[in-house]
C-alpha atoms as a PDB file:
ATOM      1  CA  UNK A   1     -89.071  67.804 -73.710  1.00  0.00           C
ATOM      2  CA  UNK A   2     -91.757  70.515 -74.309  1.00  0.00           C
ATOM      3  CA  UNK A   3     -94.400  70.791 -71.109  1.00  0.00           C
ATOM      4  CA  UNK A   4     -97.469  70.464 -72.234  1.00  0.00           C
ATOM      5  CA  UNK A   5     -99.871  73.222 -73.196  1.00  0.00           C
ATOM      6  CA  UNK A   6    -103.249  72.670 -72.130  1.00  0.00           C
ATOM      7  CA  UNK A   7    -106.024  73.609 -74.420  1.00  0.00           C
ATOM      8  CA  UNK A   8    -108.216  76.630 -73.682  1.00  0.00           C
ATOM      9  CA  UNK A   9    -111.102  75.310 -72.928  1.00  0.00           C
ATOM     10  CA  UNK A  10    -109.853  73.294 -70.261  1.00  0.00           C
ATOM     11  CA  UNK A  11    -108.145  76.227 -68.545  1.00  0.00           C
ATOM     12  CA  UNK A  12    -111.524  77.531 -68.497  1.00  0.00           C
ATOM     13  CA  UNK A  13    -112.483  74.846 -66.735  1.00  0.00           C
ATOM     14  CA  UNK A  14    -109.408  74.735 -64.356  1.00  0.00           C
ATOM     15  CA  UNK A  15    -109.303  78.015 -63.463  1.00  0.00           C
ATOM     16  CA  UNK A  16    -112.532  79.103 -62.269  1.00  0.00           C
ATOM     17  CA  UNK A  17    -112.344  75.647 -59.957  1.00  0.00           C
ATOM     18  CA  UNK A  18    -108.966  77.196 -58.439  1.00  0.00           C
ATOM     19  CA  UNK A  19    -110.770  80.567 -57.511  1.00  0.00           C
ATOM     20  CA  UNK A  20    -113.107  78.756 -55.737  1.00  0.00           C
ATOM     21  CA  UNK A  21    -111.142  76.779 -53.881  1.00  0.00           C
ATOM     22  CA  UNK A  22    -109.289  79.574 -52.666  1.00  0.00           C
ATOM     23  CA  UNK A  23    -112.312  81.324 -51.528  1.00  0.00           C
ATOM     24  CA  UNK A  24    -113.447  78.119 -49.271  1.00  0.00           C
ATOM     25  CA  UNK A  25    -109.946  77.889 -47.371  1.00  0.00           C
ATOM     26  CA  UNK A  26    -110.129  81.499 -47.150  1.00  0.00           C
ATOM     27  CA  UNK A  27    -113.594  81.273 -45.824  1.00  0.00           C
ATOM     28  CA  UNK A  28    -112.742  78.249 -43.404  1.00  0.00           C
ATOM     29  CA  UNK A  29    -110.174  80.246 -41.973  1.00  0.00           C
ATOM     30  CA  UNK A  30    -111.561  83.535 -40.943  1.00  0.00           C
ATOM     31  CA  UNK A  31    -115.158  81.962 -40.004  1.00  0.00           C
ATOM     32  CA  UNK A  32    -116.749  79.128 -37.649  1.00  0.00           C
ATOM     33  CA  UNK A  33    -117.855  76.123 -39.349  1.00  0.00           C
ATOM     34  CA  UNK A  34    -120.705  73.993 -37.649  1.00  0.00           C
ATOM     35  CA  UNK A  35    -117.881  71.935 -36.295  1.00  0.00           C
ATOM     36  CA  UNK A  36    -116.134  71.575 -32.109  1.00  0.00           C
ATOM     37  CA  UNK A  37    -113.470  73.743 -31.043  1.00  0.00           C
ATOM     38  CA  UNK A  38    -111.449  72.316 -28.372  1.00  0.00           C
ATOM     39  CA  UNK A  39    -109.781  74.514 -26.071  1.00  0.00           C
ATOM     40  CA  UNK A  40    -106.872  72.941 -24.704  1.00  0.00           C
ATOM     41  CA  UNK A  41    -106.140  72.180 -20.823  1.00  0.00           C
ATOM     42  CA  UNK A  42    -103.813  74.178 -19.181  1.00  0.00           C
ATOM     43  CA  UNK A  43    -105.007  77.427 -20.861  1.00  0.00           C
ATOM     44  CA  UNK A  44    -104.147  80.574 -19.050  1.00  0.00           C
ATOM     45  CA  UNK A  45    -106.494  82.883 -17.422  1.00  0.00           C
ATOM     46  CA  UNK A  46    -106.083  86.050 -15.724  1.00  0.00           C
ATOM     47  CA  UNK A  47    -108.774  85.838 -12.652  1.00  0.00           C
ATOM     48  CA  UNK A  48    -109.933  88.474  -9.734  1.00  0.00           C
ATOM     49  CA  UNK A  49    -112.015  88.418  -6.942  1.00  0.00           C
ATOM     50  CA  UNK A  50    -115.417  89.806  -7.349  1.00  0.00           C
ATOM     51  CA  UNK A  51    -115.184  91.476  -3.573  1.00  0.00           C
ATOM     52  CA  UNK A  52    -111.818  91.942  -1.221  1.00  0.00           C
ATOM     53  CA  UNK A  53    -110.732  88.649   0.391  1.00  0.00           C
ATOM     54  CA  UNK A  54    -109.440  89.857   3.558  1.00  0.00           C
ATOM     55  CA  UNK A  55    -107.451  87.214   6.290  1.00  0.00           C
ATOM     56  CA  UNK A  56    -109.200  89.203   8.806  1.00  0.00           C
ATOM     57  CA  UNK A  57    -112.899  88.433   7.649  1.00  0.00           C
ATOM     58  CA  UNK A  58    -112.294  85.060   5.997  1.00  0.00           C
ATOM     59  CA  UNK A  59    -110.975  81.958   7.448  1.00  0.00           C
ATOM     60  CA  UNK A  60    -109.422  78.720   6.544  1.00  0.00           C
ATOM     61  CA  UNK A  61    -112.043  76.596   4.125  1.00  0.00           C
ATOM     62  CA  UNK A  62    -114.168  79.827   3.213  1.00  0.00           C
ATOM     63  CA  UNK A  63    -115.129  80.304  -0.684  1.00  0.00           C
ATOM     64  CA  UNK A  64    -115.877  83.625  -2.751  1.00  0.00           C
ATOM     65  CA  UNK A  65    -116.163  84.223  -6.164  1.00  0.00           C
ATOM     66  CA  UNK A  66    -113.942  85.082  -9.170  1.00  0.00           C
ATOM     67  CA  UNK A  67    -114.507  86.761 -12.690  1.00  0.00           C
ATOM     68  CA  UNK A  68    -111.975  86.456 -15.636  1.00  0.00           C
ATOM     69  CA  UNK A  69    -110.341  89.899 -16.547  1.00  0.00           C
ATOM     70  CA  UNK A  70    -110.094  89.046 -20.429  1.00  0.00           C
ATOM     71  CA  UNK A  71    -111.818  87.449 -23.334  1.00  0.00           C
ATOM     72  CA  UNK A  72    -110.088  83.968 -24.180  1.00  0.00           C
ATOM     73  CA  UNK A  73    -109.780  84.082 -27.777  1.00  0.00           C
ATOM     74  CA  UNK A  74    -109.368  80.642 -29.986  1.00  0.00           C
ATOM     75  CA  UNK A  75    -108.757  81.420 -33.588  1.00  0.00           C
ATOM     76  CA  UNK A  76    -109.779  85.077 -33.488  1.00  0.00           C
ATOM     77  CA  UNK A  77    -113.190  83.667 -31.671  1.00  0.00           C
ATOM     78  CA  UNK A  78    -114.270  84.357 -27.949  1.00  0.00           C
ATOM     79  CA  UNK A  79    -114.656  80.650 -26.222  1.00  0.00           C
ATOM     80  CA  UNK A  80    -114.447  82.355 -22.807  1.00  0.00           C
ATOM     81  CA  UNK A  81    -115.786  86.355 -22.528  1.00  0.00           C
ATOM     82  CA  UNK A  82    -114.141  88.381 -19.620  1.00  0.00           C
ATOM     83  CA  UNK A  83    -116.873  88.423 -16.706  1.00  0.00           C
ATOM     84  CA  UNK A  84    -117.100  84.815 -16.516  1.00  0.00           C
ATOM     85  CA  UNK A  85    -117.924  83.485 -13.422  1.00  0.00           C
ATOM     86  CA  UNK A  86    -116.335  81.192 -10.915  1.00  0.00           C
ATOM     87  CA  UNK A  87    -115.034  80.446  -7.261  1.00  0.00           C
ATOM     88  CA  UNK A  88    -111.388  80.497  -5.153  1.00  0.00           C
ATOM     89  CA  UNK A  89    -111.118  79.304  -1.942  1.00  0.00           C
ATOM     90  CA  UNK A  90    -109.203  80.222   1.417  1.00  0.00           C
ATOM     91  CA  UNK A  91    -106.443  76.754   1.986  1.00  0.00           C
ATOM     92  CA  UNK A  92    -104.572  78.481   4.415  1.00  0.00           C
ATOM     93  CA  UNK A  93    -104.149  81.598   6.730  1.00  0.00           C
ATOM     94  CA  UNK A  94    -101.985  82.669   9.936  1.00  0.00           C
ATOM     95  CA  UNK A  95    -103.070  85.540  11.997  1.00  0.00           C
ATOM     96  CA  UNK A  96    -101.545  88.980  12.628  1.00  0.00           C
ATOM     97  CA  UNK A  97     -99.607  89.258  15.539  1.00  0.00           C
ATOM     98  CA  UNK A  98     -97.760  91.448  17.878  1.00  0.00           C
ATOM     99  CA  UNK A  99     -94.671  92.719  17.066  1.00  0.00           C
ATOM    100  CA  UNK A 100     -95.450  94.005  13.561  1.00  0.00           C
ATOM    101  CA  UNK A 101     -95.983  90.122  12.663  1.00  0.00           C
ATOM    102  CA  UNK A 102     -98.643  90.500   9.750  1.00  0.00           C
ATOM    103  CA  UNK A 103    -100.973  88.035   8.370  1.00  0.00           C
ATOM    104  CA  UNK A 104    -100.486  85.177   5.683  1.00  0.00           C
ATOM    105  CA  UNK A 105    -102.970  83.828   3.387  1.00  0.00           C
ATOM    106  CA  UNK A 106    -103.098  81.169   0.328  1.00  0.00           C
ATOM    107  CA  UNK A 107    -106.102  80.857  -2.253  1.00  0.00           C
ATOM    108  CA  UNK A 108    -106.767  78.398  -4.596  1.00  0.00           C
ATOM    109  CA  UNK A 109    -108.771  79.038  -7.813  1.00  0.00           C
ATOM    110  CA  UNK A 110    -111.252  76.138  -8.144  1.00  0.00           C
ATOM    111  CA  UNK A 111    -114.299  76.194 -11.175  1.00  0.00           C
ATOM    112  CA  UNK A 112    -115.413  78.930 -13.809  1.00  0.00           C
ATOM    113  CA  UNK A 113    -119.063  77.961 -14.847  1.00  0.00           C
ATOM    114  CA  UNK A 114    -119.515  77.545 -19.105  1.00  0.00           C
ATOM    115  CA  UNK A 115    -123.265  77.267 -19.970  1.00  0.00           C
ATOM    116  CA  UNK A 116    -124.274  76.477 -16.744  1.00  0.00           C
ATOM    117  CA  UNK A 117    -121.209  73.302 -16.580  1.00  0.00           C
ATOM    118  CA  UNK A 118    -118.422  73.622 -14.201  1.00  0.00           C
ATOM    119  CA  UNK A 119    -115.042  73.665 -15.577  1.00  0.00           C
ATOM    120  CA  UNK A 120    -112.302  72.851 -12.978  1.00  0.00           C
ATOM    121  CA  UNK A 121    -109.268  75.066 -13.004  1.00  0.00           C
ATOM    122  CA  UNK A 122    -105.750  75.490 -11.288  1.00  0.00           C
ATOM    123  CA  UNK A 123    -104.021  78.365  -9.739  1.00  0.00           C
ATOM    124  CA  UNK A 124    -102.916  79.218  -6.592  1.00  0.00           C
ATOM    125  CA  UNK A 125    -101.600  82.727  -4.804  1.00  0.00           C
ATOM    126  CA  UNK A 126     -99.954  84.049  -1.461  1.00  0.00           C
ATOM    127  CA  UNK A 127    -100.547  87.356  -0.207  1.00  0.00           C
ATOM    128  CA  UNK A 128     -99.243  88.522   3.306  1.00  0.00           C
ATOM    129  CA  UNK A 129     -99.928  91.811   5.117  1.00  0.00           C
ATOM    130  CA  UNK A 130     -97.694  94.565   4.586  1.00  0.00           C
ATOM    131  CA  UNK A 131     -95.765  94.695   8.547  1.00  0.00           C
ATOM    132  CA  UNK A 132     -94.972  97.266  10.740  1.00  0.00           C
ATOM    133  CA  UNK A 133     -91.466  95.705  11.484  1.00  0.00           C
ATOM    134  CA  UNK A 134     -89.190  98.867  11.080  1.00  0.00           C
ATOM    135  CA  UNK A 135     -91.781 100.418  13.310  1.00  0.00           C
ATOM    136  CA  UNK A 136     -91.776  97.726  15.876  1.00  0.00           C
ATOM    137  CA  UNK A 137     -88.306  97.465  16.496  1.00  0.00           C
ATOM    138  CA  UNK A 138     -87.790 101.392  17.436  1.00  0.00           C
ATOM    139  CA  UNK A 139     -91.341 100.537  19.463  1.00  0.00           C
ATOM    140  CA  UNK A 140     -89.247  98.163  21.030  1.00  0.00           C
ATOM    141  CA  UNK A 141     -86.008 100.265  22.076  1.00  0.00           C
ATOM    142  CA  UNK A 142     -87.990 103.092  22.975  1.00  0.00           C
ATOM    143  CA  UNK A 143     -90.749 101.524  25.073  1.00  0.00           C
ATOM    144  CA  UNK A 144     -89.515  97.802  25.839  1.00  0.00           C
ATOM    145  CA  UNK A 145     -92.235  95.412  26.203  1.00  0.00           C
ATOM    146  CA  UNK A 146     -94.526  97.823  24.856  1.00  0.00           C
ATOM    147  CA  UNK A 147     -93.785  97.271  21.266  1.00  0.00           C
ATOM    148  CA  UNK A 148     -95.444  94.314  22.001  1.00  0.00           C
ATOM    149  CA  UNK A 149     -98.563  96.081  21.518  1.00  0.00           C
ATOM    150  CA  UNK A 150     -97.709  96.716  17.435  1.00  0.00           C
ATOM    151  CA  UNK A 151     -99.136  94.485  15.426  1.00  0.00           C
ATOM    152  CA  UNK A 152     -99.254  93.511  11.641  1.00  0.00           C
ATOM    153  CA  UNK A 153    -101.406  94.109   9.078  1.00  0.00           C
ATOM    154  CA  UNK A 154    -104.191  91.603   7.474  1.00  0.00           C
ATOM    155  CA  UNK A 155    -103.391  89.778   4.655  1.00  0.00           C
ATOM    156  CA  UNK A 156    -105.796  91.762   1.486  1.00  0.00           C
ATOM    157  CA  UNK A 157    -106.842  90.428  -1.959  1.00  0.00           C
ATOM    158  CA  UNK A 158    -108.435  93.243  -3.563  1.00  0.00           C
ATOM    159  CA  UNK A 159    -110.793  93.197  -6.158  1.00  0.00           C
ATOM    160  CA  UNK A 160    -109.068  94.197  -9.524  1.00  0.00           C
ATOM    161  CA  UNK A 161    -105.767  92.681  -8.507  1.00  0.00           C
ATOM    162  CA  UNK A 162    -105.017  90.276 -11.708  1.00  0.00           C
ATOM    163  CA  UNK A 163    -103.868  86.868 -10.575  1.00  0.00           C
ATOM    164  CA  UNK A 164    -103.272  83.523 -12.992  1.00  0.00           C
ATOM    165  CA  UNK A 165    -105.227  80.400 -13.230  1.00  0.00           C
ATOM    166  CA  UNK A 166    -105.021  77.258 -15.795  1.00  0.00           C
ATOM    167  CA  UNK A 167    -107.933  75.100 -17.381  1.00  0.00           C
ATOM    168  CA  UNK A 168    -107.303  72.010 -15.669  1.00  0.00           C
ATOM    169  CA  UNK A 169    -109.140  70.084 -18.361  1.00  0.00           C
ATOM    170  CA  UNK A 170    -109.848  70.556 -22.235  1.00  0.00           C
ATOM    171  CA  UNK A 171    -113.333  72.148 -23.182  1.00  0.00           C
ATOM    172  CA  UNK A 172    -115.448  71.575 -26.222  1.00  0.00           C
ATOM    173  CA  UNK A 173    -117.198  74.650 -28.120  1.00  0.00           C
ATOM    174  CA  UNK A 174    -119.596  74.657 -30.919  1.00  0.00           C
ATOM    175  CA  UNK A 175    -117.595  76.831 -32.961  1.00  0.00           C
ATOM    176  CA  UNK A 176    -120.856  77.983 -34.918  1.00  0.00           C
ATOM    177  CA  UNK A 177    -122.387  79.643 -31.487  1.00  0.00           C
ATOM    178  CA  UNK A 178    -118.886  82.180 -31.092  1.00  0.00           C
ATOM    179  CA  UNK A 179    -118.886  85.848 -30.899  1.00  0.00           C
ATOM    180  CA  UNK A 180    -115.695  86.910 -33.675  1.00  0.00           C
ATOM    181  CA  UNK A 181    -113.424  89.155 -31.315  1.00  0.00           C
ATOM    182  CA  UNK A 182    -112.893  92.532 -31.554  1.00  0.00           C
ATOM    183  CA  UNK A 183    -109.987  94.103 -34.006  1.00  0.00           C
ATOM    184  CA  UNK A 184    -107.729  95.291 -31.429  1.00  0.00           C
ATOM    185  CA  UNK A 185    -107.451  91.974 -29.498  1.00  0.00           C
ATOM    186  CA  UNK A 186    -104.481  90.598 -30.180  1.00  0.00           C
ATOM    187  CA  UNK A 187    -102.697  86.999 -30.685  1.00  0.00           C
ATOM    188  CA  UNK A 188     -99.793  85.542 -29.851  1.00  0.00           C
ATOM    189  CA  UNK A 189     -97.602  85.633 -32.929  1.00  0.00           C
ATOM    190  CA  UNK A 190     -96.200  82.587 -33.589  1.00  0.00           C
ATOM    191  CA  UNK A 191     -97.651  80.191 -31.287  1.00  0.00           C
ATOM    192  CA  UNK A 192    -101.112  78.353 -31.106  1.00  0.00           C
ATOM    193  CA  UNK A 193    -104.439  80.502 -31.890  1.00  0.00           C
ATOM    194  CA  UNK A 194    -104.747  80.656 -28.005  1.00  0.00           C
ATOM    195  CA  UNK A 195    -104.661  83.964 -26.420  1.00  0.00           C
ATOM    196  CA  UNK A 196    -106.185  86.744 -23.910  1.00  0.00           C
ATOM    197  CA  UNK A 197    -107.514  89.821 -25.069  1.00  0.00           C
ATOM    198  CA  UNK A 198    -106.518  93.472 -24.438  1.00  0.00           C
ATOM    199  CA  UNK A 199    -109.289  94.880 -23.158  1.00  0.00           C
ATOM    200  CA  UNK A 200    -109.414  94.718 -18.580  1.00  0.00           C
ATOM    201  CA  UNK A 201    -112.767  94.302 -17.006  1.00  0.00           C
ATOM    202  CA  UNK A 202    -111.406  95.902 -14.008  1.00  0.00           C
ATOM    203  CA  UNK A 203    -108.464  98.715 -13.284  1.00  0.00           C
ATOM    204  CA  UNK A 204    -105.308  96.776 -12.541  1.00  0.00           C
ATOM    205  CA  UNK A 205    -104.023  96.210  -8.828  1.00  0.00           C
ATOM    206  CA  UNK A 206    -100.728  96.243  -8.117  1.00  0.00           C
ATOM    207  CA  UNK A 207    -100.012  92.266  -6.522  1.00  0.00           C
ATOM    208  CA  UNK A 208     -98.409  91.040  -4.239  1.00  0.00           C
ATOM    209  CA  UNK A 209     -96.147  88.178  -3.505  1.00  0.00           C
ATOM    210  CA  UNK A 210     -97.275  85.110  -5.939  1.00  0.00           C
ATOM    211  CA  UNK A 211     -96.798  81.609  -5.236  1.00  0.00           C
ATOM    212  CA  UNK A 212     -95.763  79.719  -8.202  1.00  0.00           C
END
């Protein structure tokens, strides 16, 4: 059986419609429509501390504020630009001590603030003094009692050390109000159109012990 040729002036007809439609899903995917992005819970954020958080200075209950290290792209799109604001808090600390016995601290990350709405997020991290230990012990054989007098080290959380929260809930978008991100930000290949971008607000801080 012969296919069927179709007559010219219907692939006049046919083809110009095909162009088009091409150009409209090319359009929809490389530019907001006036539609709502959702950005999915449990999205992950690289936070820091605006100022040092510091066990000697800050006790159990106390609250400072955070700023995200990267744009959060969706699609190529910023829905959350690095510099955006929110707050950790101080759940737990221990003291420094004699006999080299440092400090131990746990913050919780708590809200970022999106067009003046708090979004609640998730994330929590350790950090102990570095100790004097080593030093204590030969303190101690040397001096006896007197090593008692060595004591740790505070428990620090610099500013510009990079630590991971979560969106603890989704959050809408009018995808029509986004800034398109920068070239060189990248996406994850193969997985959702969900990702951080490359470029640090701050100078990266070596960290320390994380709790997971």
């Amino acid at each position: 059986m012969k296919a069927a040729i179709l007559p010219a002036f219907m692939l006049a007809i046919v083809t110009p419609a095909l162009a088009q439609d091409a150009q409209v899903q090319q359009a929809v995917a490389t530019a907001p429509q006036g539609n709502v992005w959702i950005l999915p819970a449990n999205t992950e954020l690289t936070v820091t501390p605006n100022s040092g958080v510091s066990s000697k200075t800050m006790k159990e209950g106390d609250v400072f504020t955070i700023s995200t290290v990267y744009d959060v792209l969706m699609n190529n799109y910023i829905v959350l630009p690095k510099g955006t604001r929110g707050q950790g808090k101080v759940t737990w600390r221990t003291g420094k001590g004699a006999f080299g016995k440092s400090a131990k601290m746990d913050i919780a990350f708590e809200w970022i603030e999106i067009g003046g709405r708090r979004i609640t997020i998730e994330g929590k991290h350790r950090q102990e003094g570095q100790g004097n230990t080593a030093a204590t012990i030969g303190a101690v054989v040397a001096v006896g009692p007197f090593g008692a007098f060595v004591t740790g080290k505070s428990a620090e959380v610099p500013n510009g050390m990079q630590l991971k929260a979560f969106t603890a809930e989704p959050i809408q978008f009018q995808a029509n109000g986004l800034q398109a991100a920068p070239q060189q930000a990248s996406l994850v290949a193969g997985g959702p159109a969900v990702s951080q971008g490359t470029s640090p607000l701050v100078t990266p801080v070596a960290s320390g012990d994380h709790a997971q």
